[in-house]
C-alpha atoms as a PDB file:
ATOM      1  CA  UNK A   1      95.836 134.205  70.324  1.00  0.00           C
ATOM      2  CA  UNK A   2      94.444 134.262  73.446  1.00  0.00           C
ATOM      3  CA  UNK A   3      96.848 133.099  76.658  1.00  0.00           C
ATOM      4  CA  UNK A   4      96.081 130.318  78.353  1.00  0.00           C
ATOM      5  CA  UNK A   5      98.557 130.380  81.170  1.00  0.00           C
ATOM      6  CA  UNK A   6      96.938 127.508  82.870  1.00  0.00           C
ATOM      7  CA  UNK A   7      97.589 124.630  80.537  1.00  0.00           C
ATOM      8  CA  UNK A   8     100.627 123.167  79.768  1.00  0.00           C
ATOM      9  CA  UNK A   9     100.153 122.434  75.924  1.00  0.00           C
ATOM     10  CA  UNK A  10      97.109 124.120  74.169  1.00  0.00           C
ATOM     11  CA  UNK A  11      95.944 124.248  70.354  1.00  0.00           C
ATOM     12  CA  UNK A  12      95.101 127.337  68.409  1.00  0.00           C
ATOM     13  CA  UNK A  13      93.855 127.864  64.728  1.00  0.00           C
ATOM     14  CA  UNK A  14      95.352 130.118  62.226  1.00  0.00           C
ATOM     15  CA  UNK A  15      94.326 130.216  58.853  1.00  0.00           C
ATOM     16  CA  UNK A  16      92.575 126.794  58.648  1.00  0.00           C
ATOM     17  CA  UNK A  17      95.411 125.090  60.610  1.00  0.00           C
ATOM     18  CA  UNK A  18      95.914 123.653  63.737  1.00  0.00           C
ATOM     19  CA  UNK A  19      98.907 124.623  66.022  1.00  0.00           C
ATOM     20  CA  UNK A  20      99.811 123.468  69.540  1.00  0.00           C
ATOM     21  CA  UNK A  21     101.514 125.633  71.901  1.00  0.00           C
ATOM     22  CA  UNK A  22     104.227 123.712  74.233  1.00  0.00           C
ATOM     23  CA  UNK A  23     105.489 125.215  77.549  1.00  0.00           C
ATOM     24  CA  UNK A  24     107.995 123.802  79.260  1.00  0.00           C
ATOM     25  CA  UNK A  25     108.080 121.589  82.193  1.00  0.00           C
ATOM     26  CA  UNK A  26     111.148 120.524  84.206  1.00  0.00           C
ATOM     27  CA  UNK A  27     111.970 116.468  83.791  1.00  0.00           C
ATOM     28  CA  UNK A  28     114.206 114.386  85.941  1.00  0.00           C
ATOM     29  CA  UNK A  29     114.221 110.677  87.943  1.00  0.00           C
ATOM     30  CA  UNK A  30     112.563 110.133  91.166  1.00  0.00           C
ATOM     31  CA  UNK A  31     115.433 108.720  93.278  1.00  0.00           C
ATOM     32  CA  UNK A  32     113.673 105.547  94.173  1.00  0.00           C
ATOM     33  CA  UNK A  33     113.396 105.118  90.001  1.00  0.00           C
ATOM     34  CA  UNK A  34     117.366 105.332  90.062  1.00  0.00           C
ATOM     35  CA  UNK A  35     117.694 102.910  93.019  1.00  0.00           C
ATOM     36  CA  UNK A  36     115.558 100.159  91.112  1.00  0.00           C
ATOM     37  CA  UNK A  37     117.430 100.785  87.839  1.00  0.00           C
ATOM     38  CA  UNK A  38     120.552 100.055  89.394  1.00  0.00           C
ATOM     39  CA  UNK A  39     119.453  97.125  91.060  1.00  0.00           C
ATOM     40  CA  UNK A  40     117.091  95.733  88.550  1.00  0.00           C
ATOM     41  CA  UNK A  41     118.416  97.346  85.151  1.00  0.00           C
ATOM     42  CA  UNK A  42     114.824  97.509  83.956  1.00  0.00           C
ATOM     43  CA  UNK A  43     115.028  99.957  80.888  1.00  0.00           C
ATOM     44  CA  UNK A  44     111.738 101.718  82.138  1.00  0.00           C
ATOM     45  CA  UNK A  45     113.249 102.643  85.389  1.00  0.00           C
ATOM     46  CA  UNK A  46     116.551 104.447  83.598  1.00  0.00           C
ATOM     47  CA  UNK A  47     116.881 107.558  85.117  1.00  0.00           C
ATOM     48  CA  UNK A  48     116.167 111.126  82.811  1.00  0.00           C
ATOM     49  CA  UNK A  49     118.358 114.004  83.195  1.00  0.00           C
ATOM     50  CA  UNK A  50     117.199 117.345  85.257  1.00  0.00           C
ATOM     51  CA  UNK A  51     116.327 120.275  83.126  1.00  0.00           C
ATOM     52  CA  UNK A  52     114.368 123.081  84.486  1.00  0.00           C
ATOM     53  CA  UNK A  53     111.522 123.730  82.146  1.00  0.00           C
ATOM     54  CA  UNK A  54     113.065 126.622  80.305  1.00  0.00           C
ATOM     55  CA  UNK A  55     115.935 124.054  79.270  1.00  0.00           C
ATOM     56  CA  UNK A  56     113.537 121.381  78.655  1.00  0.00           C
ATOM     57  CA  UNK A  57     111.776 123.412  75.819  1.00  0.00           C
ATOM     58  CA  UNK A  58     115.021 124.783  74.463  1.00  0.00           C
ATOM     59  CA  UNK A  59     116.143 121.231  74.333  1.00  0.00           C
ATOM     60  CA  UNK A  60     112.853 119.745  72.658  1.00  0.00           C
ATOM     61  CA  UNK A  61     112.433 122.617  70.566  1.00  0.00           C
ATOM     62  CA  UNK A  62     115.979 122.118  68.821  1.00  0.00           C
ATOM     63  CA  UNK A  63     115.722 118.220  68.717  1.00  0.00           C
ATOM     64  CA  UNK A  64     112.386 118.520  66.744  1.00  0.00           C
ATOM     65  CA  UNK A  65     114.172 121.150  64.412  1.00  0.00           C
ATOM     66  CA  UNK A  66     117.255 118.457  63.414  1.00  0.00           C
ATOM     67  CA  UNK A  67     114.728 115.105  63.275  1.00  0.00           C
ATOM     68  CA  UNK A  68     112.466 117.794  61.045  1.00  0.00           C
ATOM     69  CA  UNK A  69     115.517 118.381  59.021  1.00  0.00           C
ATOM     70  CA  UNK A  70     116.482 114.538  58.446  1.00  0.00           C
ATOM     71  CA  UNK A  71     112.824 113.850  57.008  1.00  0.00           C
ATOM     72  CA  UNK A  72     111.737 111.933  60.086  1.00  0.00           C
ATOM     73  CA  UNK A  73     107.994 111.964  60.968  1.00  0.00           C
ATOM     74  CA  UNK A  74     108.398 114.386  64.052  1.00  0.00           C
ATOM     75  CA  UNK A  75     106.078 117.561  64.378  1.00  0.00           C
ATOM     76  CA  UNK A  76     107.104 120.925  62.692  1.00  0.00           C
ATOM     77  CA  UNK A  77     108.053 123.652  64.944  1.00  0.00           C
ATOM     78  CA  UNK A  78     107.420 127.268  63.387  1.00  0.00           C
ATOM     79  CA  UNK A  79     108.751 129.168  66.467  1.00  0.00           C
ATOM     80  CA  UNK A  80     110.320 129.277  69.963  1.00  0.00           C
ATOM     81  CA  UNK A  81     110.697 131.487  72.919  1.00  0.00           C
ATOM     82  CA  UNK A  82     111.829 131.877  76.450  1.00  0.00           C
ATOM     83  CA  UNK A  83     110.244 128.794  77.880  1.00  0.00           C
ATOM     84  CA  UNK A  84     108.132 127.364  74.903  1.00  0.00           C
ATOM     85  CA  UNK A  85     107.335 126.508  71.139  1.00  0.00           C
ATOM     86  CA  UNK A  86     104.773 126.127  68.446  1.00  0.00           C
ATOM     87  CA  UNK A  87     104.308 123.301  65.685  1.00  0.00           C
ATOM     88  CA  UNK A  88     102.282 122.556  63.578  1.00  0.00           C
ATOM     89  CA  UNK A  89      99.564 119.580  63.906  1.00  0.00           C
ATOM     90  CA  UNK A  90     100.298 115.626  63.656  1.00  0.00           C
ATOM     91  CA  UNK A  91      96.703 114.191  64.297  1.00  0.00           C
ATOM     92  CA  UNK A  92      95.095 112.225  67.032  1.00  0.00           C
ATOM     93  CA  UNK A  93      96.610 110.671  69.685  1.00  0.00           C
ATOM     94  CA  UNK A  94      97.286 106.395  68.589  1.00  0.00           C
ATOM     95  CA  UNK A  95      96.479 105.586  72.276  1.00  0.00           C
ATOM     96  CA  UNK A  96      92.822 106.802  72.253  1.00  0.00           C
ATOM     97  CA  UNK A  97      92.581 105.646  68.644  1.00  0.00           C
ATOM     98  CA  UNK A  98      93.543 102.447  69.158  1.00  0.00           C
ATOM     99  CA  UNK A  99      91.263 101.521  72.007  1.00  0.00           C
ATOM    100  CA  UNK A 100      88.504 102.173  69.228  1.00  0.00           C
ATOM    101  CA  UNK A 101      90.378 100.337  66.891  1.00  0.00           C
ATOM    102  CA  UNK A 102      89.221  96.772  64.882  1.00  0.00           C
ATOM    103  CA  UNK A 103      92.158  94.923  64.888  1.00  0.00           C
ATOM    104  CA  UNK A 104      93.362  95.166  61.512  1.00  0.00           C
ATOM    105  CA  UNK A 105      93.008  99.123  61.600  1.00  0.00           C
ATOM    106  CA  UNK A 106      94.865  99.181  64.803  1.00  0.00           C
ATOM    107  CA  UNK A 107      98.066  96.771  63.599  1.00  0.00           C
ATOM    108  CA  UNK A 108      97.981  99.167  60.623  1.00  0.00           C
ATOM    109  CA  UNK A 109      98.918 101.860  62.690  1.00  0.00           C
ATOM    110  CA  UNK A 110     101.314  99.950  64.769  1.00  0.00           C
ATOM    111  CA  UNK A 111     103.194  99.214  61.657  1.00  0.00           C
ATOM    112  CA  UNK A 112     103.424 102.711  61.155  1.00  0.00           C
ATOM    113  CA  UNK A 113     104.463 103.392  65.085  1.00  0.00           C
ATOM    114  CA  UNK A 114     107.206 100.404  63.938  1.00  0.00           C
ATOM    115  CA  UNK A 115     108.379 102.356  61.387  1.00  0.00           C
ATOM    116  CA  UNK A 116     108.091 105.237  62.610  1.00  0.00           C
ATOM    117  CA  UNK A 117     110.193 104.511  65.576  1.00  0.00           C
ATOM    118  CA  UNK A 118     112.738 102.481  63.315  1.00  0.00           C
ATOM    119  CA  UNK A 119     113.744 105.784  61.152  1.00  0.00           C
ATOM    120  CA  UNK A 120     114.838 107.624  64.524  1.00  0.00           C
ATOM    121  CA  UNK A 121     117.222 104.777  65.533  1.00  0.00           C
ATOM    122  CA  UNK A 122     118.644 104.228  61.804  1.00  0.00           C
ATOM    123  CA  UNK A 123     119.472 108.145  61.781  1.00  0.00           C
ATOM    124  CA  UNK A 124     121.213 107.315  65.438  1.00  0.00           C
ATOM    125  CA  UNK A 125     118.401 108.866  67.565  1.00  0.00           C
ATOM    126  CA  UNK A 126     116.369 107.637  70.713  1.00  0.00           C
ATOM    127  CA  UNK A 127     113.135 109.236  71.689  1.00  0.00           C
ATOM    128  CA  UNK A 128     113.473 108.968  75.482  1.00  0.00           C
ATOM    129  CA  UNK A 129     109.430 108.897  76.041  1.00  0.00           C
ATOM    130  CA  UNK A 130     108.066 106.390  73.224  1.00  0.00           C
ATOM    131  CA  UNK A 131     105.084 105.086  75.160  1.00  0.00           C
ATOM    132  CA  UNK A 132     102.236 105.098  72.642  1.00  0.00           C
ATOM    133  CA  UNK A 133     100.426 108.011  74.004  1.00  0.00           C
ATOM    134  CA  UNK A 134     103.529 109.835  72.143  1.00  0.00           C
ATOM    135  CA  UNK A 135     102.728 108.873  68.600  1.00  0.00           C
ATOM    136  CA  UNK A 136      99.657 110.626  66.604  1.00  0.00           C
ATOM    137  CA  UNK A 137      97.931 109.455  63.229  1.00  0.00           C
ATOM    138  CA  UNK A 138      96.552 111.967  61.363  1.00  0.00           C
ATOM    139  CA  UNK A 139      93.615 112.256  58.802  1.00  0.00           C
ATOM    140  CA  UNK A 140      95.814 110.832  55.674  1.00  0.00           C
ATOM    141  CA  UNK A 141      96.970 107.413  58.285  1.00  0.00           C
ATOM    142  CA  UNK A 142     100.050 109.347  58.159  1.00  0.00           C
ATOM    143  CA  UNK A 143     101.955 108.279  61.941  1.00  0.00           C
ATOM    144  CA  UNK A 144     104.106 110.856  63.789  1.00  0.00           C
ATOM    145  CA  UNK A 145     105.848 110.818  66.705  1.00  0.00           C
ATOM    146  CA  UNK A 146     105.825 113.618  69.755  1.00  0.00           C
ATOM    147  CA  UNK A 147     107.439 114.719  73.484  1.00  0.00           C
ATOM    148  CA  UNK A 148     111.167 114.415  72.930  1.00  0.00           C
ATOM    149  CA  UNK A 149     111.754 116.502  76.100  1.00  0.00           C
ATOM    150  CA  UNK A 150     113.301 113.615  77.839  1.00  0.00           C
ATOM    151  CA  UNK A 151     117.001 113.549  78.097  1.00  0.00           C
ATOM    152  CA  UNK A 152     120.401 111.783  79.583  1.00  0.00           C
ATOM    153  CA  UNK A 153     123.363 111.935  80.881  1.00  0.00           C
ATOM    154  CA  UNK A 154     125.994 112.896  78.645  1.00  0.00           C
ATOM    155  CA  UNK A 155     128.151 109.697  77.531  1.00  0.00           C
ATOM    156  CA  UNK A 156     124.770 107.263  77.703  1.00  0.00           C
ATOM    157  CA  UNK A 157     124.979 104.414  75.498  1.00  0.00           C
ATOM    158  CA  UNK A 158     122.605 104.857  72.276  1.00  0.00           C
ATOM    159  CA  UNK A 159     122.149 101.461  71.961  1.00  0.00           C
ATOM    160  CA  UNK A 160     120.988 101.210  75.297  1.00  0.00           C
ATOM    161  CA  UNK A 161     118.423 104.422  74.823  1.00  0.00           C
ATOM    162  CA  UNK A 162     117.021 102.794  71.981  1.00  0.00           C
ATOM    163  CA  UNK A 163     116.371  99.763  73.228  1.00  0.00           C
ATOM    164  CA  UNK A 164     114.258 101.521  76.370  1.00  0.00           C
ATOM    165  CA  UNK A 165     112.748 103.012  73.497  1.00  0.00           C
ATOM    166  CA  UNK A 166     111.337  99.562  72.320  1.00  0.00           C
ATOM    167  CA  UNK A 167     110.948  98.451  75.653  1.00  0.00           C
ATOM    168  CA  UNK A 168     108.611 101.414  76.737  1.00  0.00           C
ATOM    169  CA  UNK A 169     105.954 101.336  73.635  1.00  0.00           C
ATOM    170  CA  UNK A 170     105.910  97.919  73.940  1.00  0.00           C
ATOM    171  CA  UNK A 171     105.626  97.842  77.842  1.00  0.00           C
ATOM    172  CA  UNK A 172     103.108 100.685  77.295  1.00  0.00           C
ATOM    173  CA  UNK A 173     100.787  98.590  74.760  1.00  0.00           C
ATOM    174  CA  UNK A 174     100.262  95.875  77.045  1.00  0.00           C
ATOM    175  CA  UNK A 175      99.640  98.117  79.981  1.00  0.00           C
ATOM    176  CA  UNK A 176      96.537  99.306  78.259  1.00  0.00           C
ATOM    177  CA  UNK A 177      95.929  95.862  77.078  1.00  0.00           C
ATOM    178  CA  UNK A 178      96.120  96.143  73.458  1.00  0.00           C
ATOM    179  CA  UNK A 179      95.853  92.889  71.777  1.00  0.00           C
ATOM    180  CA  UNK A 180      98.094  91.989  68.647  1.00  0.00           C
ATOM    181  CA  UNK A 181     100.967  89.538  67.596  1.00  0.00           C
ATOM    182  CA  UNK A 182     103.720  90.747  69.650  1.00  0.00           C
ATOM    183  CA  UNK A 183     106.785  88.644  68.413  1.00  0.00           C
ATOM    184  CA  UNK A 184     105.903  89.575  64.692  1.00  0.00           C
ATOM    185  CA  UNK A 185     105.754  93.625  66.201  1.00  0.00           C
ATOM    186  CA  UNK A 186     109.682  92.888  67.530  1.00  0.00           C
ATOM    187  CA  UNK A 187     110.310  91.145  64.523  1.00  0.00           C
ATOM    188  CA  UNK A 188     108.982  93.904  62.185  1.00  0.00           C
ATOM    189  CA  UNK A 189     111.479  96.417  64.584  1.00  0.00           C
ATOM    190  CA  UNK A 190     114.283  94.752  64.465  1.00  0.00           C
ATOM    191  CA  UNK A 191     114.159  94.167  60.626  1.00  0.00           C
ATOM    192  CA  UNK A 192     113.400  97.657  59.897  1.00  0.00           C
ATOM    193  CA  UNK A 193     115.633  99.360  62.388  1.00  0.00           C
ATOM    194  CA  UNK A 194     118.475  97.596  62.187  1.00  0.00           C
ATOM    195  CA  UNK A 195     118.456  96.240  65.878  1.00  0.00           C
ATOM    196  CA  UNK A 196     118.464  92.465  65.571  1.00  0.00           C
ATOM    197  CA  UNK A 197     120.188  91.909  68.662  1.00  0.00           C
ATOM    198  CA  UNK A 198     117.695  93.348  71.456  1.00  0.00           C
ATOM    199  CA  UNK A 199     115.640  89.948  70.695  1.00  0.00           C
ATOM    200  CA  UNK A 200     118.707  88.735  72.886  1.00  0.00           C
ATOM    201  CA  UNK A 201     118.692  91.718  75.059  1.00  0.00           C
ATOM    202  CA  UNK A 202     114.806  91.066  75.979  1.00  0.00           C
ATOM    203  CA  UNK A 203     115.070  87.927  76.603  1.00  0.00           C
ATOM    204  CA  UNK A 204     118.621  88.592  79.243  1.00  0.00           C
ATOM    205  CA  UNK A 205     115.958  90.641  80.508  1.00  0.00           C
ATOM    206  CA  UNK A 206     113.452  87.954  80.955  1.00  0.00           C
ATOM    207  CA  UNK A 207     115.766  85.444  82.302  1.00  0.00           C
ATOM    208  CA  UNK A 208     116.628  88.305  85.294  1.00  0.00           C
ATOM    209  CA  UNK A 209     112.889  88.997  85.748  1.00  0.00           C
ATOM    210  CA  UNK A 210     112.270  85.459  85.813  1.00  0.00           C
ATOM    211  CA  UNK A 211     112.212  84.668  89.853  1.00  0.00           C
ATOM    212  CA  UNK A 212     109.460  87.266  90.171  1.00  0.00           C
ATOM    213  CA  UNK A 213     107.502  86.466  87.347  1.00  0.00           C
ATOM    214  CA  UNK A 214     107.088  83.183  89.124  1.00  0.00           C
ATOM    215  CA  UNK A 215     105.585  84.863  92.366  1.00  0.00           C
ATOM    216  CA  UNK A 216     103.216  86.972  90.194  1.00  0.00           C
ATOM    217  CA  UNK A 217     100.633  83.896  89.666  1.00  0.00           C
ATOM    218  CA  UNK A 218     100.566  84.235  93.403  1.00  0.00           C
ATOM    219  CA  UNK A 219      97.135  86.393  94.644  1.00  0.00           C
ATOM    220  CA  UNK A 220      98.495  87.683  97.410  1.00  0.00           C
ATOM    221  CA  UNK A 221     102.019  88.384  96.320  1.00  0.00           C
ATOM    222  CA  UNK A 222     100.814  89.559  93.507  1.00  0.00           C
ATOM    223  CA  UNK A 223      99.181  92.432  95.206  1.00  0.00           C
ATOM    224  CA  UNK A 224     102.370  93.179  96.873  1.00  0.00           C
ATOM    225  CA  UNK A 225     104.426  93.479  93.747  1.00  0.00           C
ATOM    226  CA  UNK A 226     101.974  95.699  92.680  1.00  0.00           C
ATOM    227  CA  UNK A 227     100.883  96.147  89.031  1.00  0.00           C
ATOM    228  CA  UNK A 228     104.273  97.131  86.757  1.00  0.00           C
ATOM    229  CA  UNK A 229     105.257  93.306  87.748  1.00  0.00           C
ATOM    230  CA  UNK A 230     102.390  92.298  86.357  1.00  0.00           C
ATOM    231  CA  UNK A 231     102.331  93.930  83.095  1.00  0.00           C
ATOM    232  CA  UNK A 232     105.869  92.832  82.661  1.00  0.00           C
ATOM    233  CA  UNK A 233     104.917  89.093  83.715  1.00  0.00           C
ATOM    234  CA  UNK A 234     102.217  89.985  80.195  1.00  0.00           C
ATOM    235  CA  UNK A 235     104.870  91.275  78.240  1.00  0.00           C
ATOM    236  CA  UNK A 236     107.087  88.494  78.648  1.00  0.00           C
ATOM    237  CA  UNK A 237     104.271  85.973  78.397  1.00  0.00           C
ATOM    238  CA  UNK A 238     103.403  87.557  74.731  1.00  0.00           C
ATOM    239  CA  UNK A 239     106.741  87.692  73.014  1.00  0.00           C
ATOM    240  CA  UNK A 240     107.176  83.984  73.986  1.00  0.00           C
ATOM    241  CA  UNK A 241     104.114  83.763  71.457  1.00  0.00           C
END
């Protein structure tokens, strides 16, 4: 294997198989991000804990291992070192693939993402990072999910982790402006995972959000807000149907 010292994540082949090489990289919360968590309590804007990179591999490294180990649809990993890992190959990236998508392929897949993301919170597991550029479909449709560097603090509330989780891939699919029935995605969630009551939870959420969604119709305010009110005002807009 040749180094590649450069990149951050690299594939190799061995034996017919594909094999991506992870190095580290050190996570953590700008402040400001912790500032407008507190005073919104947007679930995107929950702070991550600090690792350095060499803690941040260890720490994804040996979460993959245990999901691996409870059956879950997470990437094998075949060996770890100071600083980095190997695993083995899930596929394509769903975010690319779904922009080429017809629609019916692409809700396939997001029923898989659904599911997907369901078995890690019925096994008592968050993700952390579950925008949709973190899931992968491979050549069998089969949908896996990647990146579980992201951490916090000791003591966090799962429930509360899991629902960012939800929040972020959907909060991610609208940003890239992925069309599909949005209420019938939560609904599919919350049936599968278990999690019936973040319906409730979005919609608190909503009713705090509400007094800037109003100002988002507004050009020139709207500019000012800048474009994660925006996407919100969308997400919003689509689970009311």
């Amino acid at each position: 294997m040749r180094a590649q010292p450069e990149k951050e994540i690299f594939s190799v082949e061995h034996a017919g198989e594909r094999y991506w090489i992870k190095k580290g990289r050190p996570t953590g919360s700008k402040r400001v991000h912790a500032l407008g968590y507190r005073l919104t309590g947007l679930p995107f804007l929950r702070p991550v804990e600090r690792k350095t990179a060499e803690e941040a591999a260890a720490f994804e490294a040996q979460k993959l291992r245990r999901l691996h180990l409870l059956g879950l649809p997470v990437p094998e990993v075949i060996w770890s070192g100071e600083g980095c890992f190997a695993m083995r190959d899930t596929g394509e990236g769903l975010s690319g693939r779904l922009k080429r998508a017809d629609r019916v392929t692409g809700d396939r897949w997001l029923s898989g993402v659904v599911e997907a993301l369901s078995a890690l919170h019925r096994h008592g597991e968050y993700h952390g990072a579950s925008q949709i550029r973190n899931f992968t479909v491979d050549s069998e449709q089969n949908v896996s999910v990647i990146d579980f560097e992201e951490s916090f603090e000791e003591g966090a509330d799962l429930k509360a982790l899991q629902f960012r989780d939800l929040f972020l891939l959907l909060y991610s699919l609208i940003r890239q402006k992925h069309e599909t029935d949005y209420p019938a995605l939560l609904a599919e969630y919350m049936e599968r995972s278990g999690n019936r009551d973040f319906a409730g939870e979005l919609a608190a959420l909503y009713r705090r959000f509400r007094p800037v969604a109003a100002l988002v119709s507004v050009e020139g305010v709207r500019r000012r807000l800048g474009s994660d009110a925006e996407i919100l005002h969308r997400l919003f807009e689509s689970l009311r149907g």
